[in-house]
PDB file of N, CA and C in Angstrom:
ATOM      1  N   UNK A   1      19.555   6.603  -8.248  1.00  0.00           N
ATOM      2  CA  UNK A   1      19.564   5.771  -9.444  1.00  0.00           C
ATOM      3  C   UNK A   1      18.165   5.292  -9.812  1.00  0.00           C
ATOM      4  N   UNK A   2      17.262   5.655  -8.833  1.00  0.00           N
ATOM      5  CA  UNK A   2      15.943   5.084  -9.570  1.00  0.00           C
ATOM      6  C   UNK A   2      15.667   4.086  -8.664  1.00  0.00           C
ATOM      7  N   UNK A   3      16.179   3.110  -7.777  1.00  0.00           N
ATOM      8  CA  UNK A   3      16.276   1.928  -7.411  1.00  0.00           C
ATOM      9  C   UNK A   3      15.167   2.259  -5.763  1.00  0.00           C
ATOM     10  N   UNK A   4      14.234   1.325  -5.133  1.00  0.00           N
ATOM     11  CA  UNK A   4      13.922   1.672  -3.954  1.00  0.00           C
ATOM     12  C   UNK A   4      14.766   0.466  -3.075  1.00  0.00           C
ATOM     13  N   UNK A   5      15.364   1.597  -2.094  1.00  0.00           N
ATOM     14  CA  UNK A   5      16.008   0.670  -1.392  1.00  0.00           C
ATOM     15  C   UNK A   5      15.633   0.947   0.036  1.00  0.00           C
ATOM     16  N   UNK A   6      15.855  -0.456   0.424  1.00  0.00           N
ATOM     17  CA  UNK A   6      15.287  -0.590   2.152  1.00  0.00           C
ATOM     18  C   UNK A   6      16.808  -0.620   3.175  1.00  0.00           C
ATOM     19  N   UNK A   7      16.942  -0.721   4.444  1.00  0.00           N
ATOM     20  CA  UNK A   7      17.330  -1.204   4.751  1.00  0.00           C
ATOM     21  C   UNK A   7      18.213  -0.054   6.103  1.00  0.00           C
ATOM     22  N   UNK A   8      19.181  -0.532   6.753  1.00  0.00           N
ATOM     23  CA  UNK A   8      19.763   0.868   7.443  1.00  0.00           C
ATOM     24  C   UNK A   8      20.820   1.690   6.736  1.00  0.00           C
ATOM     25  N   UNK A   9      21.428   2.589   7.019  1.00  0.00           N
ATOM     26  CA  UNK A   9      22.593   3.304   6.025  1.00  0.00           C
ATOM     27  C   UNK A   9      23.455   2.940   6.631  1.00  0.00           C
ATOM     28  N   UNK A  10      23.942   2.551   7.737  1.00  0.00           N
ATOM     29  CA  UNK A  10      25.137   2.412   8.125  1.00  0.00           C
ATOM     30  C   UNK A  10      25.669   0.597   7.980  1.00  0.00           C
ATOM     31  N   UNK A  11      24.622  -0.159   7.182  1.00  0.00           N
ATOM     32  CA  UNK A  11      24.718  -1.673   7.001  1.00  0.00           C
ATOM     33  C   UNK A  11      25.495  -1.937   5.760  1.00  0.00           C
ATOM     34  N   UNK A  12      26.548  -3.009   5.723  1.00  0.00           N
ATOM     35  CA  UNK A  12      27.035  -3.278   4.412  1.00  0.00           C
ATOM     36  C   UNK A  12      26.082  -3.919   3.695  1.00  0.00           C
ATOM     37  N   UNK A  13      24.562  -4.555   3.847  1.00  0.00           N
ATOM     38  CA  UNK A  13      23.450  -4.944   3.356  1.00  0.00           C
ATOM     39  C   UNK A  13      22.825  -3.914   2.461  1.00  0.00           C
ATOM     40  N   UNK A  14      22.735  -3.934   1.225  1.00  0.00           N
ATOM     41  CA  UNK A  14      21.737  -3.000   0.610  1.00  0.00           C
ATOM     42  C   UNK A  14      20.804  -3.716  -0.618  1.00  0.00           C
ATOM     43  N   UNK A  15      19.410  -3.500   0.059  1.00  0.00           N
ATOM     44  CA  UNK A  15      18.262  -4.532  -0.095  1.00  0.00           C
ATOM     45  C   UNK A  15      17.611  -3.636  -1.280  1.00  0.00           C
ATOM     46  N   UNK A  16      17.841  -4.251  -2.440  1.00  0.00           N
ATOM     47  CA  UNK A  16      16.911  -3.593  -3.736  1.00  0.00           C
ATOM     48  C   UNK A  16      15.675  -3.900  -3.911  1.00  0.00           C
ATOM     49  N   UNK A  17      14.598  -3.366  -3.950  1.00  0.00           N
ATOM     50  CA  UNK A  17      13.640  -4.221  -3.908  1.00  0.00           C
ATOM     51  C   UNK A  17      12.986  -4.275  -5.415  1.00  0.00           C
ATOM     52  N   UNK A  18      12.820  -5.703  -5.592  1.00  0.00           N
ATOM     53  CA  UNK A  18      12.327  -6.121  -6.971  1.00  0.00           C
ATOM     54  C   UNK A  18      10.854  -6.377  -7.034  1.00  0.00           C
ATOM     55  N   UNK A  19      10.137  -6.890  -5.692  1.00  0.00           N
ATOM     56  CA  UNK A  19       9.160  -6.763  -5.938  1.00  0.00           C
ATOM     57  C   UNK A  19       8.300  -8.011  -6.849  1.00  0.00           C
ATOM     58  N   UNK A  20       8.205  -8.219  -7.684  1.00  0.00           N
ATOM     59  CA  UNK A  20       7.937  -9.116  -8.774  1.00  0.00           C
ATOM     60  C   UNK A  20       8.791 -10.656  -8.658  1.00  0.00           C
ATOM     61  N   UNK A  21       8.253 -11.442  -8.206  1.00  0.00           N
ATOM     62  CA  UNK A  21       8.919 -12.426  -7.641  1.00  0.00           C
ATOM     63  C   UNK A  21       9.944 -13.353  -9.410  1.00  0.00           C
ATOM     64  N   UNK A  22       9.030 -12.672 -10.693  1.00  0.00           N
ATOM     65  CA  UNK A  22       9.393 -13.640 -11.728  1.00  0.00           C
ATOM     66  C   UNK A  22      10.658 -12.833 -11.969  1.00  0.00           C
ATOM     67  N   UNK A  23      11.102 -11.748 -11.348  1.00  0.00           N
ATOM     68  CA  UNK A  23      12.468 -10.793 -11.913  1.00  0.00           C
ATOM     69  C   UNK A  23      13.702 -10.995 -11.279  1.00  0.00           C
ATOM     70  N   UNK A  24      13.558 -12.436 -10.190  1.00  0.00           N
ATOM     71  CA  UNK A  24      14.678 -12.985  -9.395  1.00  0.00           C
ATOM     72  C   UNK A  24      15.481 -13.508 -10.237  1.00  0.00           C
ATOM     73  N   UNK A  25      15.490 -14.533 -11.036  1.00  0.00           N
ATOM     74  CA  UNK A  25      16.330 -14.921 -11.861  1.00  0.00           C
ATOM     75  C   UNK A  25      16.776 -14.176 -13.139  1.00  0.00           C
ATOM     76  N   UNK A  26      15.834 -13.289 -13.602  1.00  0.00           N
ATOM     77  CA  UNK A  26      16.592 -12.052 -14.197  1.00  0.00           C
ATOM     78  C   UNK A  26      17.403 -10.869 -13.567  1.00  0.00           C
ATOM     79  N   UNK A  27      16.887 -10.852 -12.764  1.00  0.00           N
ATOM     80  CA  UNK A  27      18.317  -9.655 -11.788  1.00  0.00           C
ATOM     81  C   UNK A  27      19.774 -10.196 -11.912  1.00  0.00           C
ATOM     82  N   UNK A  28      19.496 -11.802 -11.171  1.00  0.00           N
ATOM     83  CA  UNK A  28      20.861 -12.812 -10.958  1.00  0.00           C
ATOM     84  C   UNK A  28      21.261 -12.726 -12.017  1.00  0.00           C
ATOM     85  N   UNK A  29      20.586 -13.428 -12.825  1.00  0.00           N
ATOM     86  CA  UNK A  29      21.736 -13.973 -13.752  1.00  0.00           C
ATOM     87  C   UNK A  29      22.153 -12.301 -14.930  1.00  0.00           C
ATOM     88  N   UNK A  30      21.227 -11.833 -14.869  1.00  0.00           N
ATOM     89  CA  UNK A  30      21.768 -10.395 -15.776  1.00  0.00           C
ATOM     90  C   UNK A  30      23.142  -9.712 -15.044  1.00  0.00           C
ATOM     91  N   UNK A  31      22.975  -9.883 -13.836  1.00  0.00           N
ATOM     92  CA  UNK A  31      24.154  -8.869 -13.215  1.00  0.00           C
ATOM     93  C   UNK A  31      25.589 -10.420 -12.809  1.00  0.00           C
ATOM     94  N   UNK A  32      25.112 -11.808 -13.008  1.00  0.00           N
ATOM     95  CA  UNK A  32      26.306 -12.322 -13.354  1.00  0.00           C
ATOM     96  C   UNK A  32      26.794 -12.818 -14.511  1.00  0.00           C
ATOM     97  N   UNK A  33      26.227 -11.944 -15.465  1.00  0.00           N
ATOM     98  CA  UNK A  33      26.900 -12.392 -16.731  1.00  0.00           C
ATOM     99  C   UNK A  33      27.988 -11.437 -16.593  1.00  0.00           C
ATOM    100  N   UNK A  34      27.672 -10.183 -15.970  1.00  0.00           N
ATOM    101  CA  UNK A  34      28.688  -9.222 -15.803  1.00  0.00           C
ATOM    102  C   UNK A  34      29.397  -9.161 -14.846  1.00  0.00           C
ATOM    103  N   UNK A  35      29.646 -10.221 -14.292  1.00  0.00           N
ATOM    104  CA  UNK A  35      30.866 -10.686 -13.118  1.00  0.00           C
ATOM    105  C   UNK A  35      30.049  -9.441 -11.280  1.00  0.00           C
ATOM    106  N   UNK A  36      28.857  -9.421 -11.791  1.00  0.00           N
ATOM    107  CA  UNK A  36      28.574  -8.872 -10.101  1.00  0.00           C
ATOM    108  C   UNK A  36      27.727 -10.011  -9.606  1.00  0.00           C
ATOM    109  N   UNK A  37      27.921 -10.405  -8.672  1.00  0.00           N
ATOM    110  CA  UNK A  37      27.266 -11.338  -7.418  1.00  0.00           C
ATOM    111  C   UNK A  37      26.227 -11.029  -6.487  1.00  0.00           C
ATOM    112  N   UNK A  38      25.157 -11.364  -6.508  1.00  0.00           N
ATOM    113  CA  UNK A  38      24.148 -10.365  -5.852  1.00  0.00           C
ATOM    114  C   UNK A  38      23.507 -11.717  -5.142  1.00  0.00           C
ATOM    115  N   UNK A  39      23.129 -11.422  -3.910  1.00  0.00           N
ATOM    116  CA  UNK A  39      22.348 -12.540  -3.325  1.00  0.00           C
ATOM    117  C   UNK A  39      20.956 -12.109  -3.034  1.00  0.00           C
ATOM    118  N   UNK A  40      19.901 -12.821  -3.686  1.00  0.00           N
ATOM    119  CA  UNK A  40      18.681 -12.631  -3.420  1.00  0.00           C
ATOM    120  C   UNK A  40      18.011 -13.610  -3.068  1.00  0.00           C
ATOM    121  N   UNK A  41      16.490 -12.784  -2.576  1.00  0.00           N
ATOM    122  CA  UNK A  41      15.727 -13.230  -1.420  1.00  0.00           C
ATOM    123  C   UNK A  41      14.005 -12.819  -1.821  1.00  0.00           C
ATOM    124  N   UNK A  42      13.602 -14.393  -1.608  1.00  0.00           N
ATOM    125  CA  UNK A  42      11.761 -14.213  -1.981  1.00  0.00           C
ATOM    126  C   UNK A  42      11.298 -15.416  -1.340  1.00  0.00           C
ATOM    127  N   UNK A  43      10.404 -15.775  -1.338  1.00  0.00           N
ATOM    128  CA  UNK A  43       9.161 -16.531  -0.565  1.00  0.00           C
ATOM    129  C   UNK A  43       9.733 -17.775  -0.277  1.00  0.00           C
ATOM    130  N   UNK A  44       9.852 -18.642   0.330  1.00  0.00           N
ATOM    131  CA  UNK A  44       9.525 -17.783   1.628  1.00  0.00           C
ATOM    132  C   UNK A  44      10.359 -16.677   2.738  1.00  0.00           C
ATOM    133  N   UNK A  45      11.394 -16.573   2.117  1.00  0.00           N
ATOM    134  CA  UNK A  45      12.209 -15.732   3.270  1.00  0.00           C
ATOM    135  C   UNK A  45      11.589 -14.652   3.222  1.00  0.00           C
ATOM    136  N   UNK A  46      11.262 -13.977   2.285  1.00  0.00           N
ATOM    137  CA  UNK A  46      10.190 -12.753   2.329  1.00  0.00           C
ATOM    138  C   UNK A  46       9.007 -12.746   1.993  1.00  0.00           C
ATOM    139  N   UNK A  47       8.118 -11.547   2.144  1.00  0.00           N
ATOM    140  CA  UNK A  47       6.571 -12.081   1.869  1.00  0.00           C
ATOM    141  C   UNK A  47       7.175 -11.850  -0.002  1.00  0.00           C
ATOM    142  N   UNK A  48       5.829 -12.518  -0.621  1.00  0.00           N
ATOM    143  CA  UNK A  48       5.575 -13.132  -1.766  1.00  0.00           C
ATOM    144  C   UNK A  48       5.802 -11.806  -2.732  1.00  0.00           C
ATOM    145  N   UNK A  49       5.046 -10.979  -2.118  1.00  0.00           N
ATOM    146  CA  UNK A  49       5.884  -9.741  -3.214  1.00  0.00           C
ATOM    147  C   UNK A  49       6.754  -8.938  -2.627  1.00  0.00           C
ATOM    148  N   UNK A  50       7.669  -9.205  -1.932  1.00  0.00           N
ATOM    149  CA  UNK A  50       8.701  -7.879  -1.420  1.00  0.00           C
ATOM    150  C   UNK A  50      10.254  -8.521  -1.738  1.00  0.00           C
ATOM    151  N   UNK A  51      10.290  -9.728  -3.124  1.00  0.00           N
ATOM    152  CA  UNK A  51      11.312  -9.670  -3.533  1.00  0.00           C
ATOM    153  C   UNK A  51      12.054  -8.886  -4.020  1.00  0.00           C
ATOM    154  N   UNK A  52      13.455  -9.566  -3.140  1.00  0.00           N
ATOM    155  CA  UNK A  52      14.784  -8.565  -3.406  1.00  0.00           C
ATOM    156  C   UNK A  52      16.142  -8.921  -3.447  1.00  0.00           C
ATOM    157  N   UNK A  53      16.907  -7.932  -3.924  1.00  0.00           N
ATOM    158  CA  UNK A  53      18.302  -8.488  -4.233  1.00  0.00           C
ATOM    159  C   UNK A  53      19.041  -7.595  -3.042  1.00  0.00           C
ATOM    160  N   UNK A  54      20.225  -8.478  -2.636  1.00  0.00           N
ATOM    161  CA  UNK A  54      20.454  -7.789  -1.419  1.00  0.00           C
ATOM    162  C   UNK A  54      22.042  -7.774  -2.311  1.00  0.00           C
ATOM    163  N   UNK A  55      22.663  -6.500  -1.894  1.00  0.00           N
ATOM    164  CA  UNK A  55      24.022  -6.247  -2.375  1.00  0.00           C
ATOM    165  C   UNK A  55      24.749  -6.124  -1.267  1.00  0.00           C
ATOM    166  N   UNK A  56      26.142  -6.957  -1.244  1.00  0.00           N
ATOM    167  CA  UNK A  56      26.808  -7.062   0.074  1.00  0.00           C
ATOM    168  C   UNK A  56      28.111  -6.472  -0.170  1.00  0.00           C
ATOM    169  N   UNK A  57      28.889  -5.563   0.458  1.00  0.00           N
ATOM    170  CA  UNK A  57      29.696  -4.863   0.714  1.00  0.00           C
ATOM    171  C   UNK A  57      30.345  -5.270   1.501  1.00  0.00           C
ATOM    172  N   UNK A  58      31.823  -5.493   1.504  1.00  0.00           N
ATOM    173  CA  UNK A  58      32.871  -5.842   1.890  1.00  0.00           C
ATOM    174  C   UNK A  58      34.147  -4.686   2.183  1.00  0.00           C
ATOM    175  N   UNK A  59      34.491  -4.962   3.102  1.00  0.00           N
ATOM    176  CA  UNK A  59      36.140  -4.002   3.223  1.00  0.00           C
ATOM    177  C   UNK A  59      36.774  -4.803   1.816  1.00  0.00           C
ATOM    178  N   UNK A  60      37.167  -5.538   1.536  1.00  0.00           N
ATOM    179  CA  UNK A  60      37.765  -6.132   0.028  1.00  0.00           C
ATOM    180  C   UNK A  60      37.680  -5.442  -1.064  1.00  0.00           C
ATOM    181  N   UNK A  61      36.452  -4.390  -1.211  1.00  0.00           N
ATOM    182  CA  UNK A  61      36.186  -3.884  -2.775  1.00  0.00           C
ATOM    183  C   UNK A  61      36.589  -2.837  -2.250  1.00  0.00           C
ATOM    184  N   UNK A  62      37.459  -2.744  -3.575  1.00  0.00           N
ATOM    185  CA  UNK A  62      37.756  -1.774  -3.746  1.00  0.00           C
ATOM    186  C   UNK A  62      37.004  -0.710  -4.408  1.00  0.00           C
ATOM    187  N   UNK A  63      37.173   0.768  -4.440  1.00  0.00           N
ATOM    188  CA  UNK A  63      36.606   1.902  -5.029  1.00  0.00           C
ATOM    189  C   UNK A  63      35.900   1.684  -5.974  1.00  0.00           C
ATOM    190  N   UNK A  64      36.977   0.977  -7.263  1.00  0.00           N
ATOM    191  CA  UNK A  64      36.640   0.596  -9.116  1.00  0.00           C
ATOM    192  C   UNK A  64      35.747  -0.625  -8.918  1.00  0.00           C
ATOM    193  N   UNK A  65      35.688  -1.259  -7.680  1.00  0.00           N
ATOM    194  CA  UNK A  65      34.786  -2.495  -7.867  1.00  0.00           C
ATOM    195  C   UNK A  65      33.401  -1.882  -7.485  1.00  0.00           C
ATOM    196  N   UNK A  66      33.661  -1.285  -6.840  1.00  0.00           N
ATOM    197  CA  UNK A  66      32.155  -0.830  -5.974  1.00  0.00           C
ATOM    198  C   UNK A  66      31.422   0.523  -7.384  1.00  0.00           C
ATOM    199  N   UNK A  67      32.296   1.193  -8.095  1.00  0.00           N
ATOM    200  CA  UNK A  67      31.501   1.791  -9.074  1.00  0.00           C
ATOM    201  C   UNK A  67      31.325   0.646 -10.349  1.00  0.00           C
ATOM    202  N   UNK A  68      32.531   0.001 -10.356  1.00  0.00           N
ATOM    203  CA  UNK A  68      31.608  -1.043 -11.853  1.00  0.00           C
ATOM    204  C   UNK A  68      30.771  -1.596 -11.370  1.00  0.00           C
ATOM    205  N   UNK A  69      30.276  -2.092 -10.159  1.00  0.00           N
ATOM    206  CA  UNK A  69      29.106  -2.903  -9.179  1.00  0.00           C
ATOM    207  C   UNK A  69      28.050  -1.823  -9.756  1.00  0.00           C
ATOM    208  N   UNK A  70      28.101  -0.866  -9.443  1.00  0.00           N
ATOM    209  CA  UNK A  70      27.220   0.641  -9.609  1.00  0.00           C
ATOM    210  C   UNK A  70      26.342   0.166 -10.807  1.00  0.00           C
ATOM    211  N   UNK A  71      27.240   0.766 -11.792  1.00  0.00           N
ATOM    212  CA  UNK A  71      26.925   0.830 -13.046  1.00  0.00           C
ATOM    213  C   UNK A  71      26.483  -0.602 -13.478  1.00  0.00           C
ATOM    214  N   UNK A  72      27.119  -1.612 -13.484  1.00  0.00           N
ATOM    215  CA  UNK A  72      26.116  -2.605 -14.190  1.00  0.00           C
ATOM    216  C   UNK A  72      24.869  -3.138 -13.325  1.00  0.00           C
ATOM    217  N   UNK A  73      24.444  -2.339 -11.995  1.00  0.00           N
ATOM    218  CA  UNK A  73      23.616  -3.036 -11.712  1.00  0.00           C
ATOM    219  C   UNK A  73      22.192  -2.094 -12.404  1.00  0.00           C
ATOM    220  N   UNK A  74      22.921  -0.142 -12.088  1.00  0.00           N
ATOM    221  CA  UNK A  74      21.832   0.058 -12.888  1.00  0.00           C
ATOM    222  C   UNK A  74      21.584  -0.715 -14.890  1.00  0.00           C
ATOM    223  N   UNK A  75      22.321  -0.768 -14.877  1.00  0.00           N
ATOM    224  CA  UNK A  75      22.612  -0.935 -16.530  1.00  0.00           C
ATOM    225  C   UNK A  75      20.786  -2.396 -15.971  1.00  0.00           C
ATOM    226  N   UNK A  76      21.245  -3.233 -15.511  1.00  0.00           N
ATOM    227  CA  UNK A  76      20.292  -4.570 -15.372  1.00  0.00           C
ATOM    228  C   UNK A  76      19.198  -3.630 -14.801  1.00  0.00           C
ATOM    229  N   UNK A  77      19.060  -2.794 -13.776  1.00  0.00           N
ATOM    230  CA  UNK A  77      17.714  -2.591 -13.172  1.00  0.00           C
ATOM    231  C   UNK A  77      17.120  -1.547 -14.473  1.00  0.00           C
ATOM    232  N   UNK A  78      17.845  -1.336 -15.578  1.00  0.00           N
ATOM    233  CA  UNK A  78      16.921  -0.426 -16.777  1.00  0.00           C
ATOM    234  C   UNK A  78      16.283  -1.581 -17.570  1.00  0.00           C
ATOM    235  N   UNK A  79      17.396  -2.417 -18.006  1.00  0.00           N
ATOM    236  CA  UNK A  79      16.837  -3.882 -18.529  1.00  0.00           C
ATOM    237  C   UNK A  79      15.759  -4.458 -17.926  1.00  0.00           C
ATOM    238  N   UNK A  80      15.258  -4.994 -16.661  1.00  0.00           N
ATOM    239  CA  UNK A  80      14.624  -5.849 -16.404  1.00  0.00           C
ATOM    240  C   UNK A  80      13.554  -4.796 -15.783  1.00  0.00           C
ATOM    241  N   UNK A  81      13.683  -3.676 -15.804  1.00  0.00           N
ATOM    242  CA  UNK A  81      12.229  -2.642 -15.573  1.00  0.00           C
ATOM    243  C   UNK A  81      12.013  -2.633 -13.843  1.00  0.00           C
ATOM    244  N   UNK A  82      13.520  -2.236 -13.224  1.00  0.00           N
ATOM    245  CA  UNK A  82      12.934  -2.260 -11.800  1.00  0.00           C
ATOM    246  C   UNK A  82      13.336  -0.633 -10.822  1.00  0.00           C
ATOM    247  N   UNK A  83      13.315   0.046 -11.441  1.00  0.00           N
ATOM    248  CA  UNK A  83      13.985   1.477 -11.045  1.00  0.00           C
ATOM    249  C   UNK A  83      12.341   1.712 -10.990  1.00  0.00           C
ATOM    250  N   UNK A  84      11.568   1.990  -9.518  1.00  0.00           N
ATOM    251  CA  UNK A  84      10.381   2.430  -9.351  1.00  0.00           C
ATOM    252  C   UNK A  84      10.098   3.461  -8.520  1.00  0.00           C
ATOM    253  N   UNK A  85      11.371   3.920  -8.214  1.00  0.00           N
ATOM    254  CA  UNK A  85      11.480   5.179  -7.673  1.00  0.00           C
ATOM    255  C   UNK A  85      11.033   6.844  -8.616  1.00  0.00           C
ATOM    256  N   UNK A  86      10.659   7.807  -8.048  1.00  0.00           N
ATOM    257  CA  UNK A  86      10.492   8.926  -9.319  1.00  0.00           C
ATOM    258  C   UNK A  86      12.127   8.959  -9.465  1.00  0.00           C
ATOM    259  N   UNK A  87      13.045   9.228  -8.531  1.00  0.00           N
ATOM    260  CA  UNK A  87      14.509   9.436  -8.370  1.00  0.00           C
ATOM    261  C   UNK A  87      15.340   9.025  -9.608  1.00  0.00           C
ATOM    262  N   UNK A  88      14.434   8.126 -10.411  1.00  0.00           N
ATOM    263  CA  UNK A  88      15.344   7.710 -11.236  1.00  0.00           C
ATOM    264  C   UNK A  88      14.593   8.237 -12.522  1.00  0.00           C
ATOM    265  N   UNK A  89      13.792   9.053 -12.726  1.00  0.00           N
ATOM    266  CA  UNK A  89      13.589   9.195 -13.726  1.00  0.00           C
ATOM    267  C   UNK A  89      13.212  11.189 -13.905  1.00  0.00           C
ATOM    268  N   UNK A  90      14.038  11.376 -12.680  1.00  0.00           N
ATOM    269  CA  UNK A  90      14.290  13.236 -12.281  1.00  0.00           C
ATOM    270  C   UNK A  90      15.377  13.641 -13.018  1.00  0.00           C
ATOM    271  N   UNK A  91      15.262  14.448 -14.133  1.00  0.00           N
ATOM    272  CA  UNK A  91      16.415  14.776 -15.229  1.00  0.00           C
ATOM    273  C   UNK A  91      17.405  15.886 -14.346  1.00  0.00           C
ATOM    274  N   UNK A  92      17.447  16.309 -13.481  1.00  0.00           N
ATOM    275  CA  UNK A  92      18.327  16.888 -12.478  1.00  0.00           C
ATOM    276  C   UNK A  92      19.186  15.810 -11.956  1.00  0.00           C
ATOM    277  N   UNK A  93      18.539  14.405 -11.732  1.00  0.00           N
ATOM    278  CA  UNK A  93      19.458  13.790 -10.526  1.00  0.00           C
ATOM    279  C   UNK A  93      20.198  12.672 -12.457  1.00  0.00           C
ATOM    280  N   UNK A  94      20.344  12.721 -13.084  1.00  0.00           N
ATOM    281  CA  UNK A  94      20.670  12.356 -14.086  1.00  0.00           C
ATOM    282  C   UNK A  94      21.531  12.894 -14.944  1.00  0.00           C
ATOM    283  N   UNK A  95      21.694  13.814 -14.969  1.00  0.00           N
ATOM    284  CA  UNK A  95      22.919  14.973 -15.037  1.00  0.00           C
ATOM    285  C   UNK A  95      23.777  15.159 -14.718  1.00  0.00           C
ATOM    286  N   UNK A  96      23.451  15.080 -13.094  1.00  0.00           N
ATOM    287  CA  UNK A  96      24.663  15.461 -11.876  1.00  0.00           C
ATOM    288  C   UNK A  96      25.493  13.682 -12.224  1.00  0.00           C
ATOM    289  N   UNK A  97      24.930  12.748 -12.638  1.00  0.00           N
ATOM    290  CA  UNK A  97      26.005  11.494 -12.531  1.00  0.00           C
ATOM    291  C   UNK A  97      25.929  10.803 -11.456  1.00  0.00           C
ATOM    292  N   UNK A  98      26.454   9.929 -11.195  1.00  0.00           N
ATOM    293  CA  UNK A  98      26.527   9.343  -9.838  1.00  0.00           C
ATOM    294  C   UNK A  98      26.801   9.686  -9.117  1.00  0.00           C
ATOM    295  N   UNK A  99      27.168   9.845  -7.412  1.00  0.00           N
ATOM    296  CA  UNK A  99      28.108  10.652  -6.977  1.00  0.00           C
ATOM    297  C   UNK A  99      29.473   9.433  -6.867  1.00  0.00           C
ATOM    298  N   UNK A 100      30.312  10.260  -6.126  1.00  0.00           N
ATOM    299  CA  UNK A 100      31.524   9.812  -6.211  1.00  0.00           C
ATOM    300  C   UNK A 100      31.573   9.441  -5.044  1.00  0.00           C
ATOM    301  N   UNK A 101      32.273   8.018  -4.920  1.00  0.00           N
ATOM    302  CA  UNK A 101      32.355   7.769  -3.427  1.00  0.00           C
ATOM    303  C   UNK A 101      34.135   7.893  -2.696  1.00  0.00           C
ATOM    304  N   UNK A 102      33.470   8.103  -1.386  1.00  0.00           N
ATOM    305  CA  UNK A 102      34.932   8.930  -1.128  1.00  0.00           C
ATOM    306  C   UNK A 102      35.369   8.096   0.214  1.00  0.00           C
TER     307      UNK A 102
END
């Protein structure tokens, strides 16, 4: 999706990194106007620029929650300019769609 993410693969933690400490309260509140909940993290819990939004995963969500989670978070990370990966801007991986989670 464009997004750089840290963190392990096998963790329900998935750490977006924003980077830009002034894009904390635009991440939040952009992705809860649209009913997703994101808990983020900057200075001091992290150093001063390695703010990030951490997305938490639950046995509770279901499939449709975890792709509308998907989609409006990229929908906010196009808005607030944080997809700094090339990944997100490779017209191959943009085509293929999201994948499907199974």
């Amino acid at each position: 999706m464009g997004f750089e993410v840290i963190g392990d693969y096998d963790s329900p933690v998935i750490s977006i990194m924003l980077y830009n400490p002034a894009k904390i309260p635009a991440f939040s509140r952009e992705c809860l106007k649209q009913n997703v909940a994101v808990v983020m993290s900057g200075f001091p819990a992290v150093p001063l620029l390695l703010s990030r939004a951490r997305i938490c995963i639950s046995a509770c969500h279901t499939k449709e929650d975890l792709l509308k989670a998907l989609e409006v978070i990229s929908q906010v990370g196009d808005l607030i300019g944080i997809k700094y990966s090339l990944a997100g801007s490779n017209k191959q991986h943009q085509e293929q769609g999201p994948k499907k989670l199974e």
